[in-house]
Protein backbone atom coordinates (compact mmCIF):
# COMPACT_ATOMS: atom_id res chain seq x y z
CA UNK A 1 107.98 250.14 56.49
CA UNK A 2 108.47 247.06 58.46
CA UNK A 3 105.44 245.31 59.55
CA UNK A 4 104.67 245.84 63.81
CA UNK A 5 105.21 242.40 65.47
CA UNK A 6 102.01 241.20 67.27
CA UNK A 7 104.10 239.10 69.84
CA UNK A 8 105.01 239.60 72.85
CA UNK A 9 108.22 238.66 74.64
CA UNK A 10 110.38 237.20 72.29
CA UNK A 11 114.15 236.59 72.18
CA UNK A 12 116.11 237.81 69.56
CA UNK A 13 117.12 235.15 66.37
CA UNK A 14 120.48 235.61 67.34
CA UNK A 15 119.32 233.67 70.86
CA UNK A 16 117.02 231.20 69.04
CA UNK A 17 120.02 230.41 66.11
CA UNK A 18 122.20 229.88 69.27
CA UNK A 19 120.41 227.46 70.87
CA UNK A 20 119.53 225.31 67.44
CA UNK A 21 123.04 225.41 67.15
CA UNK A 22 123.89 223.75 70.78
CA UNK A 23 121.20 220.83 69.92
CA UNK A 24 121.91 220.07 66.80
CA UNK A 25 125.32 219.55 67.63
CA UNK A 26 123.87 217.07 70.47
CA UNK A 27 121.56 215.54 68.29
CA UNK A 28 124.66 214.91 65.74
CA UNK A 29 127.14 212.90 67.97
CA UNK A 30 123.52 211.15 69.35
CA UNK A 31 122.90 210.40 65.47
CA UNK A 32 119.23 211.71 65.66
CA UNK A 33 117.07 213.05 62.66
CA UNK A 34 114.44 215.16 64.50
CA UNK A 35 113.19 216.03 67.58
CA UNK A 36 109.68 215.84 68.77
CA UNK A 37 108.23 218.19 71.60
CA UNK A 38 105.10 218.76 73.09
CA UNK A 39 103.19 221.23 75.59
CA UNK A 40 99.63 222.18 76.66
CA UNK A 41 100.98 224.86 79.33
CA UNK A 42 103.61 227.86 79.94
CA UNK A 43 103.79 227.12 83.10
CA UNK A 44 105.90 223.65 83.37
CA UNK A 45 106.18 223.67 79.46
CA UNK A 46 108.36 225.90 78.28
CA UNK A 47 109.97 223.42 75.40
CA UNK A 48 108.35 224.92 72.76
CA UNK A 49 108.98 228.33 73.89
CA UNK A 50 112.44 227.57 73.92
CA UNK A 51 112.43 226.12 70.84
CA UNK A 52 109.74 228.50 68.88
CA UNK A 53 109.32 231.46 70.26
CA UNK A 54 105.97 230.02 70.46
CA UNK A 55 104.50 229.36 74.44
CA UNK A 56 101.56 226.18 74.78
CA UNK A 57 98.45 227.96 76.41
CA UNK A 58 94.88 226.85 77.80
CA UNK A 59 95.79 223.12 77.66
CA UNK A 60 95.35 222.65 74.03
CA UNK A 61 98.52 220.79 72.44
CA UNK A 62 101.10 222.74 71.06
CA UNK A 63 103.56 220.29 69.13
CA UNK A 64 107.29 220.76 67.23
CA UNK A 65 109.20 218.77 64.94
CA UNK A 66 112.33 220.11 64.97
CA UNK A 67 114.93 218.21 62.25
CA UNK A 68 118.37 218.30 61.86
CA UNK A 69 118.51 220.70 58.70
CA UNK A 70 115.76 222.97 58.07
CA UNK A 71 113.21 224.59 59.78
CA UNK A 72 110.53 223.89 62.37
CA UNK A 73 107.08 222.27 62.00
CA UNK A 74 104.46 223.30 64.46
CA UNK A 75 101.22 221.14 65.01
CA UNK A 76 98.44 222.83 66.44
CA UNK A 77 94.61 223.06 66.73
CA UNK A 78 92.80 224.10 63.80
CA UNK A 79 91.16 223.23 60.94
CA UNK A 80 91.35 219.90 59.24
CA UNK A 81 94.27 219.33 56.92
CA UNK A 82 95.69 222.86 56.71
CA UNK A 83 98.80 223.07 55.59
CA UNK A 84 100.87 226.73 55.26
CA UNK A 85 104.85 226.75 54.82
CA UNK A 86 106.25 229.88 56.17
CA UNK A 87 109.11 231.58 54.09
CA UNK A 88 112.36 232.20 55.79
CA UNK A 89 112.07 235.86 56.00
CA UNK A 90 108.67 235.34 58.13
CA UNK A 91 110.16 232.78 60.16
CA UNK A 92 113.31 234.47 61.47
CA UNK A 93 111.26 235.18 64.66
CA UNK A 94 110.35 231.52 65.20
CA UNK A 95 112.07 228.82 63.31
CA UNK A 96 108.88 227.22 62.31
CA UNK A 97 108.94 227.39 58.22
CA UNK A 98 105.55 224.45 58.14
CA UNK A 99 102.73 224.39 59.89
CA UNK A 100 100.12 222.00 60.34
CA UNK A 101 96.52 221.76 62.01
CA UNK A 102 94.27 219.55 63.81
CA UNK A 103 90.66 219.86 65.88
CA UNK A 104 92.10 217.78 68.55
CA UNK A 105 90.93 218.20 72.33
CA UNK A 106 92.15 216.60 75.34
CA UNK A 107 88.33 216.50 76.33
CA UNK A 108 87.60 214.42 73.35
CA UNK A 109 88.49 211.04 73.58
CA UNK A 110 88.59 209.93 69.97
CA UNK A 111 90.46 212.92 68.89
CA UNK A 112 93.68 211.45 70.92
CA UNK A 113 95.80 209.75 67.68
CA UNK A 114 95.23 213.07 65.56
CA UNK A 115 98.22 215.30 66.53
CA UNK A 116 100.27 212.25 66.46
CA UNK A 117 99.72 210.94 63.26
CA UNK A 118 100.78 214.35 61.58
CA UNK A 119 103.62 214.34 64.29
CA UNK A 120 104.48 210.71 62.73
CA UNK A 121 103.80 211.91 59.49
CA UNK A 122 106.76 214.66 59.85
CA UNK A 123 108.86 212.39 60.88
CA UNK A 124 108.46 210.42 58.14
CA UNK A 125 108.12 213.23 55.50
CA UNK A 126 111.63 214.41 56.79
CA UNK A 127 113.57 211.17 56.35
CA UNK A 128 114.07 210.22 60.15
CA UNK A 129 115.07 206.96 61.01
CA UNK A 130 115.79 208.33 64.47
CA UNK A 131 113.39 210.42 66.74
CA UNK A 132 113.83 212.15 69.84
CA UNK A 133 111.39 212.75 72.05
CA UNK A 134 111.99 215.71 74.16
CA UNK A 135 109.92 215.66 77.76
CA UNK A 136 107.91 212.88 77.07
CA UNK A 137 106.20 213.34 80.85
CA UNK A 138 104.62 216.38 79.16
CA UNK A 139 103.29 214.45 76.54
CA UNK A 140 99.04 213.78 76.80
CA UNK A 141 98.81 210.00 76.91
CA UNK A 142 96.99 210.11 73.96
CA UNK A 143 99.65 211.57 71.98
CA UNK A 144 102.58 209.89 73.09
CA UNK A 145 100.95 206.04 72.67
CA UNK A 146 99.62 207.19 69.42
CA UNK A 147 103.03 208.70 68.34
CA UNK A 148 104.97 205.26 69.39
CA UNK A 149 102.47 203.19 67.47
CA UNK A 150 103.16 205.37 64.34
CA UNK A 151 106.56 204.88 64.54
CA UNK A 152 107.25 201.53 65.28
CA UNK A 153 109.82 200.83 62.49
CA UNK A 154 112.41 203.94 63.66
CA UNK A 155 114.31 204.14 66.38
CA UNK A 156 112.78 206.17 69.26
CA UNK A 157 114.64 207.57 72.25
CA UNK A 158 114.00 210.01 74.92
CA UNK A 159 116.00 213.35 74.47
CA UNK A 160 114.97 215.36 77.16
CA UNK A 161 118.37 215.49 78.96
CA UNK A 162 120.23 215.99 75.50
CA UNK A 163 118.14 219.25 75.43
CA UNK A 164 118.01 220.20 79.58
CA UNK A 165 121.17 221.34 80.56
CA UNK A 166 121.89 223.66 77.32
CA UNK A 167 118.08 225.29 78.76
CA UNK A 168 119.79 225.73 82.32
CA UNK A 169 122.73 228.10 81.19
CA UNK A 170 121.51 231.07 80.63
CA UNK A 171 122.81 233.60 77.97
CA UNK A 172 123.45 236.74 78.59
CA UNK A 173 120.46 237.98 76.62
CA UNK A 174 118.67 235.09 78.59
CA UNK A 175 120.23 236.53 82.15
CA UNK A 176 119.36 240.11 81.35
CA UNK A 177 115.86 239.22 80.38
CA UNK A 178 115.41 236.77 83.86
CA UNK A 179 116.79 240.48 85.56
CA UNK A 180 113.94 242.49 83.58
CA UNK A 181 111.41 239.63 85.12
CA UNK A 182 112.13 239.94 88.58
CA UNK A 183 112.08 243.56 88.70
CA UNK A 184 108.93 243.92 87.12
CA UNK A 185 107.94 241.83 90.62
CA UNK A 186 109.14 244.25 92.53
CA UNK A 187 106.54 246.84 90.46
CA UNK A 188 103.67 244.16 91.28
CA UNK A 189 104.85 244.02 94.78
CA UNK A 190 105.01 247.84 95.60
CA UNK A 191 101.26 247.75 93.87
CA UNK A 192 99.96 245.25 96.54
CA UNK A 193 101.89 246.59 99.14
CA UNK A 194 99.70 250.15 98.63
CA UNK A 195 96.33 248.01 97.68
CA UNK A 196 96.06 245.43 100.52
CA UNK A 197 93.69 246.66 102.88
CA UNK A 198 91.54 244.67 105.82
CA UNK A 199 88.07 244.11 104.75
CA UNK A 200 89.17 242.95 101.13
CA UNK A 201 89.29 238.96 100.09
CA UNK A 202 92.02 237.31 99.20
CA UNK A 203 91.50 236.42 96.01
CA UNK A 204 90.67 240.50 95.26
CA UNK A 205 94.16 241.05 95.94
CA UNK A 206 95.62 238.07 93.98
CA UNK A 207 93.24 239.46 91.03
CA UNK A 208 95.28 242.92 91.83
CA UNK A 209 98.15 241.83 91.44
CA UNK A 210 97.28 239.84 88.44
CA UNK A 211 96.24 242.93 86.74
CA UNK A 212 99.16 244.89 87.57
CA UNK A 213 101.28 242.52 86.11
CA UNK A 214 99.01 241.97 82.87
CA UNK A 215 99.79 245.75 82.34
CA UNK A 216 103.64 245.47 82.99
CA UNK A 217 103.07 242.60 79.90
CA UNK A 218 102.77 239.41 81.56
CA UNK A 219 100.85 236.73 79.62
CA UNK A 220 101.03 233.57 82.18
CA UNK A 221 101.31 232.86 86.02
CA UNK A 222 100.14 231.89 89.01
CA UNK A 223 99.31 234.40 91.92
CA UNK A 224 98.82 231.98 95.60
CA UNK A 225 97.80 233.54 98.80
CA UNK A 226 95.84 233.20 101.95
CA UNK A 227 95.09 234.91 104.61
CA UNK A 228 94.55 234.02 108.71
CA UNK A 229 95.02 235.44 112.18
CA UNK A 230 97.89 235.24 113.84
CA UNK A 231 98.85 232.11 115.46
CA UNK A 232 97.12 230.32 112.30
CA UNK A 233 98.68 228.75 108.59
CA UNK A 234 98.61 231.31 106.31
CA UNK A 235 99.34 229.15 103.20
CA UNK A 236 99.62 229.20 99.61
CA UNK A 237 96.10 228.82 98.28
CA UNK A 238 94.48 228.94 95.15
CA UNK A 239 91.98 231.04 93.92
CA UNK A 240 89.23 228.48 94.47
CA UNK A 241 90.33 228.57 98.09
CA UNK A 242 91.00 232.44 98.25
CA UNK A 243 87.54 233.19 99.41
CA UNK A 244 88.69 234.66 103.02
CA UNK A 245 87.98 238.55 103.92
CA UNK A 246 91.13 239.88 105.69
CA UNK A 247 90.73 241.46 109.02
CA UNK A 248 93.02 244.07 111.44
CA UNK A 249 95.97 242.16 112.66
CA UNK A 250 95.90 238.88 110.49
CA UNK A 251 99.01 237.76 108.48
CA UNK A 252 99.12 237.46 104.60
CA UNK A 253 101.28 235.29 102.60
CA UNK A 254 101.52 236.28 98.72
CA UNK A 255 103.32 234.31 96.01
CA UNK A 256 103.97 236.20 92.36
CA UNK A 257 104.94 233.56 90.18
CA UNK A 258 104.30 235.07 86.74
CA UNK A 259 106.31 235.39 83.40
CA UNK A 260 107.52 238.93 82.01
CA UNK A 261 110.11 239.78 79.56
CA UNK A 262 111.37 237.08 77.02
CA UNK A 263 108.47 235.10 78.73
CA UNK A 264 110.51 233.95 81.91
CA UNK A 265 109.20 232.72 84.99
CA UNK A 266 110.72 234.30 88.44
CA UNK A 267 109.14 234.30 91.72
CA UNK A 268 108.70 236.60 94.41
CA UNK A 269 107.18 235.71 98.04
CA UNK A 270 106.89 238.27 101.19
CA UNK A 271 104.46 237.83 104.00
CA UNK A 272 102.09 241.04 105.20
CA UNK A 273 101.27 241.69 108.46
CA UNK A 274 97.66 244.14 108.66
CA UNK A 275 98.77 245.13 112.27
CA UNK A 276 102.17 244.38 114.32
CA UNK A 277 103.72 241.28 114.24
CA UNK A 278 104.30 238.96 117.75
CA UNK A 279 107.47 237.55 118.65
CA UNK A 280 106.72 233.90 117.55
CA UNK A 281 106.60 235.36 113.98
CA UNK A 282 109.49 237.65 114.02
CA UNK A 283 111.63 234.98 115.31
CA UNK A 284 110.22 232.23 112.79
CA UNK A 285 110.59 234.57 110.08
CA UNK A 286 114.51 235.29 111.04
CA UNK A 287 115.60 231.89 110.77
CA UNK A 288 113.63 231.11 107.50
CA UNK A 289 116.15 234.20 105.84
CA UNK A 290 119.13 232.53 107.92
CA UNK A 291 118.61 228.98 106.20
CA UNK A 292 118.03 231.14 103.10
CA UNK A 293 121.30 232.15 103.32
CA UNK A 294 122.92 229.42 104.43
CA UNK A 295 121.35 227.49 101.13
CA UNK A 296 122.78 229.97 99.25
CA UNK A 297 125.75 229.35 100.39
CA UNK A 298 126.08 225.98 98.95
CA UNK A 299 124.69 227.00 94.82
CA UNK A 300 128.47 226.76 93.50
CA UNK A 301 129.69 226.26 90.08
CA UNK A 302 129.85 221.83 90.09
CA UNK A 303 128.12 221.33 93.14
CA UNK A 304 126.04 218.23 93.10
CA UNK A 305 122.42 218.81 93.77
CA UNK A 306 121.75 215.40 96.10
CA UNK A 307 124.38 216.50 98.41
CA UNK A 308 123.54 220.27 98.45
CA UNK A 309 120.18 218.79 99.39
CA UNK A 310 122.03 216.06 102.14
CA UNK A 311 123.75 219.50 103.39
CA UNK A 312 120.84 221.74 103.64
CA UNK A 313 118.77 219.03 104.99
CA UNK A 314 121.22 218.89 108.20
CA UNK A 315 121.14 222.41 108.85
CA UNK A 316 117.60 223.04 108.97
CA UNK A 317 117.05 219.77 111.43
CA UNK A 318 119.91 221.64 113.65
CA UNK A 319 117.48 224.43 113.36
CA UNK A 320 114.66 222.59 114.30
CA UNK A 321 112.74 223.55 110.94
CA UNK A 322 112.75 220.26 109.60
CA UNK A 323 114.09 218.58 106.19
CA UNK A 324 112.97 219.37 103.15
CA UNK A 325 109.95 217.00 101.94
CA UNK A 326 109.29 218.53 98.50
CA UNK A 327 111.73 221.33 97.08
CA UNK A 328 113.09 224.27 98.32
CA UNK A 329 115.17 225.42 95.47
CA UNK A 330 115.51 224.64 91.59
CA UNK A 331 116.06 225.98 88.25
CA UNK A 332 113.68 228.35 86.74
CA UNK A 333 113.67 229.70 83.43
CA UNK A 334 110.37 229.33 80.56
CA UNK A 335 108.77 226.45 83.17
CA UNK A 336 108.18 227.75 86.91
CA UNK A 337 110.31 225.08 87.51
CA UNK A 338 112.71 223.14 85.59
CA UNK A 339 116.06 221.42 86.17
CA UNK A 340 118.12 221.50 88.55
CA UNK A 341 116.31 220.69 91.43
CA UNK A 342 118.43 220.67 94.44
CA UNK A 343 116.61 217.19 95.31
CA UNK A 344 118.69 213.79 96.08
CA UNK A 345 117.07 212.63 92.79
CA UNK A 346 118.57 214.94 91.08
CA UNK A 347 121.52 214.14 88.64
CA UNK A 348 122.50 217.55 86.24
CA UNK A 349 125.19 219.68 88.77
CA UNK A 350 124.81 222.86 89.44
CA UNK A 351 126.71 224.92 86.91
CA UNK A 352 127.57 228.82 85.75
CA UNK A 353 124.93 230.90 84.55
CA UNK A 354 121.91 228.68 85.86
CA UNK A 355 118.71 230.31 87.40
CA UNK A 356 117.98 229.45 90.82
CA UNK A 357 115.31 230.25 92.66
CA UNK A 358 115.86 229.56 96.69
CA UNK A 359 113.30 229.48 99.19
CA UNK A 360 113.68 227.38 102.43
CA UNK A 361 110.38 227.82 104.56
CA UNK A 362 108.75 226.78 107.78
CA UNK A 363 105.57 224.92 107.84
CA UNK A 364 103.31 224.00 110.95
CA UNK A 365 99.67 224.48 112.10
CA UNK A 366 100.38 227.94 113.93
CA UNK A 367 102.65 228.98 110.92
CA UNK A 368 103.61 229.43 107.56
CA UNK A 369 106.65 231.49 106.86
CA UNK A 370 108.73 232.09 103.68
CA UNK A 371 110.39 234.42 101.60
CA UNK A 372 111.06 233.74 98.18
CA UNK A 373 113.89 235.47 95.83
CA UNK A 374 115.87 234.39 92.53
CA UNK A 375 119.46 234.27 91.74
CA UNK A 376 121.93 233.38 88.77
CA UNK A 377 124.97 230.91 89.96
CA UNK A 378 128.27 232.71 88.79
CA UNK A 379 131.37 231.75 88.96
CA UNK A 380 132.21 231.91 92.42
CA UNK A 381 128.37 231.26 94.01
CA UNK A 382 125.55 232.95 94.04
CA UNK A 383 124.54 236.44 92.27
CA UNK A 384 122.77 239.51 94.46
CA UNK A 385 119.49 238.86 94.90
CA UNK A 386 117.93 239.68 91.29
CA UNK A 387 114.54 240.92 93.30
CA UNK A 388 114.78 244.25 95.58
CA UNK A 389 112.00 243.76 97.30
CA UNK A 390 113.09 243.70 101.11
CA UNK A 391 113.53 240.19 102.68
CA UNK A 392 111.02 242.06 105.40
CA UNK A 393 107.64 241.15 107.56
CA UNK A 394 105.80 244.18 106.00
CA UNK A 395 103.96 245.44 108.86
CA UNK A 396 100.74 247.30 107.41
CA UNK A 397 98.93 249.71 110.25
């Protein structure tokens, strides 16, 4: 009888073995030996999920040497010098056939070279004479001066963008999975929608809806809301700052932004309204869905993100909702967000099979209105929205 898995939200081998395939075949015409990857968080550091099967939680450093030929080594807290090698039949889930461990903290200072010198040590073990490092900006300090120092004689070069665009495009397991993700929003959504009530707190309804998604099997995510009376910001806040009880006729802005199935990250945004809402509202709140649309509009197959960005930009000043400061749409997939962002810095096109999520907003002191929804770019634009939640003020009483 074949063992029970203990983990949750994996892809299949068949998706892992297809995406070692697609990088190794990068890392052959860039003539590299092995790439190295590190993450302290699911939320922007889904590398070694992608990778591994295996998500970075709680900060502490999750680390993978991934070669050319062979399987995975994963570096992770534990005790000194353990060393266990996997066989291949217990490894078919992950890729990781070695793995070694470490007490290393970021809160501990002197503990800062000790990942990295078995990182280095890898390397070296392997035969590299040319390392990748994949997301280096994810990197603790620590670690990635340590790492550099240790491997001073090879050739080190920063792989990230060897690695990001074959994470954009989505497989079809990876689509249908990103699907599951968003609909199990919806099932949050509906939860809150029957659960938010005046004379709770904010943050009792963020912890809600936290729950509810724990029990649909979410691990990670963030849940950002706030609460105010109308003709006052009701922002994204966090929980420290969710300490607000919610009264008759106020406006509530909620943000699900956890992971579900395959451990994906979608996100879902709808404003509540514990009364009716005023014109100044409704009207905001109509042309946040019209530049919505009109952003979607411009996610085509080879589209180039700095002038999707240039484009949007000039239709919400026409509007009088003014540019985009910070992002208003961008790829999503194991990090809440990842590349592409439709930014002018951005250089990786938009392509087929990407995950988008769009969400053009309004910000001022009287208001804060949004509405938040995913989408896959097919061949000819934009998917249906992948969320069914109503692009709706939800009028409550």
């Amino acid at each position: 009888m074949q063992a029970e898995s203990r983990s949750l939200n994996t892809v299949s081998p068949a998706e892992l073995q297809r995406r070692w395939n697609a990088v190794r075949e990068r890392m052959r015409e860039a003539q590299i030996d092995v790439l190295i990857a590190q993450n302290s968080s699911d939320w922007v550091g889904g590398y070694t999920r992608w990778f591994s099967n295996t998500p970075a939680t709680n900060g502490y450093l999750t680390t993978i040497v991934f070669p050319l030929e062979g399987g995975m080594t994963l570096i992770e807290q534990g005790p000194f010098d353990l060393v266990r090698d996997f066989p291949a039949a217990d490894a078919l889930t992950t890729g990781i056939t070695r793995k070694l461990t470490t007490p290393s903290y970021p809160s501990v200072e002197y503990t800062a070279s000790y990942d990295a010198d078995l990182a280095a040590r890898e390397a070296r073990r392997l035969g590299a004479k040319r390392v990748g490092l994949v997301a280096p900006a994810a990197m603790y300090h620590g670690f990635a001066t340590h790492l550099r120092a240790n491997l001073v004689h090879l050739d080190v070069v920063d792989s990230t963008g060897l690695v990001d665009r074959i994470k954009a495009i989505k497989s079809a397991e990876e689509r249908d999975l990103i699907r599951r993700v968003a609909h199990m929003q919806d099932r949050i959504f509906t939860r809150v929608q029957e659960y938010i009530r005046p004379g709770l707190k904010d943050f009792e309804i963020a912890a809600y809806a936290q729950h509810v998604g724990q029990q649909f099997g979410s691990e990670q995510g963030i849940f950002l809301c706030s609460s105010a009376p109308e003709g006052q910001a009701a922002t994204f806040l966090p929980r420290y700052r969710q300490g607000r009880t919610l009264q008759a006729g106020d406006v509530f802005s909620l943000l699900i932004e956890n992971n579900g199935p395959g451990g994906y990250y979608t996100e879902l945004s709808r404003m509540f309204v514990l009364g009716r809402a005023g014109t100044e509202l409704r009207e905001a709140h109509a042309a946040v869905l019209e530049a919505q649309r009109h952003a979607l509009s411009l996610l085509r197959p080879g589209a180039q993100c700095a002038q999707v960005a240039a484009q949007l930009d000039d239709y919400l000043r026409a509007q009088g909702l003014g540019e985009e400061r910070r992002l208003s749409a961008h790829g999503m997939g194991y990090d809440m967000v990842e590349r592409p962002l439709v930014r002018a810095d951005e250089t990786l096109p938009l392509e087929e099979h990407m995950s988008m999520v769009c969400h053009p907003g309004l910000a001022t002191q009287r208001l804060f209105v949004h509405n938040t929804d995913n989408y896959l770019i097919e061949a000819d634009g934009p998917s249906g929205c992948l969320h069914r939640t109503p692009k709706q003020l939800f009028e409550l009483g």
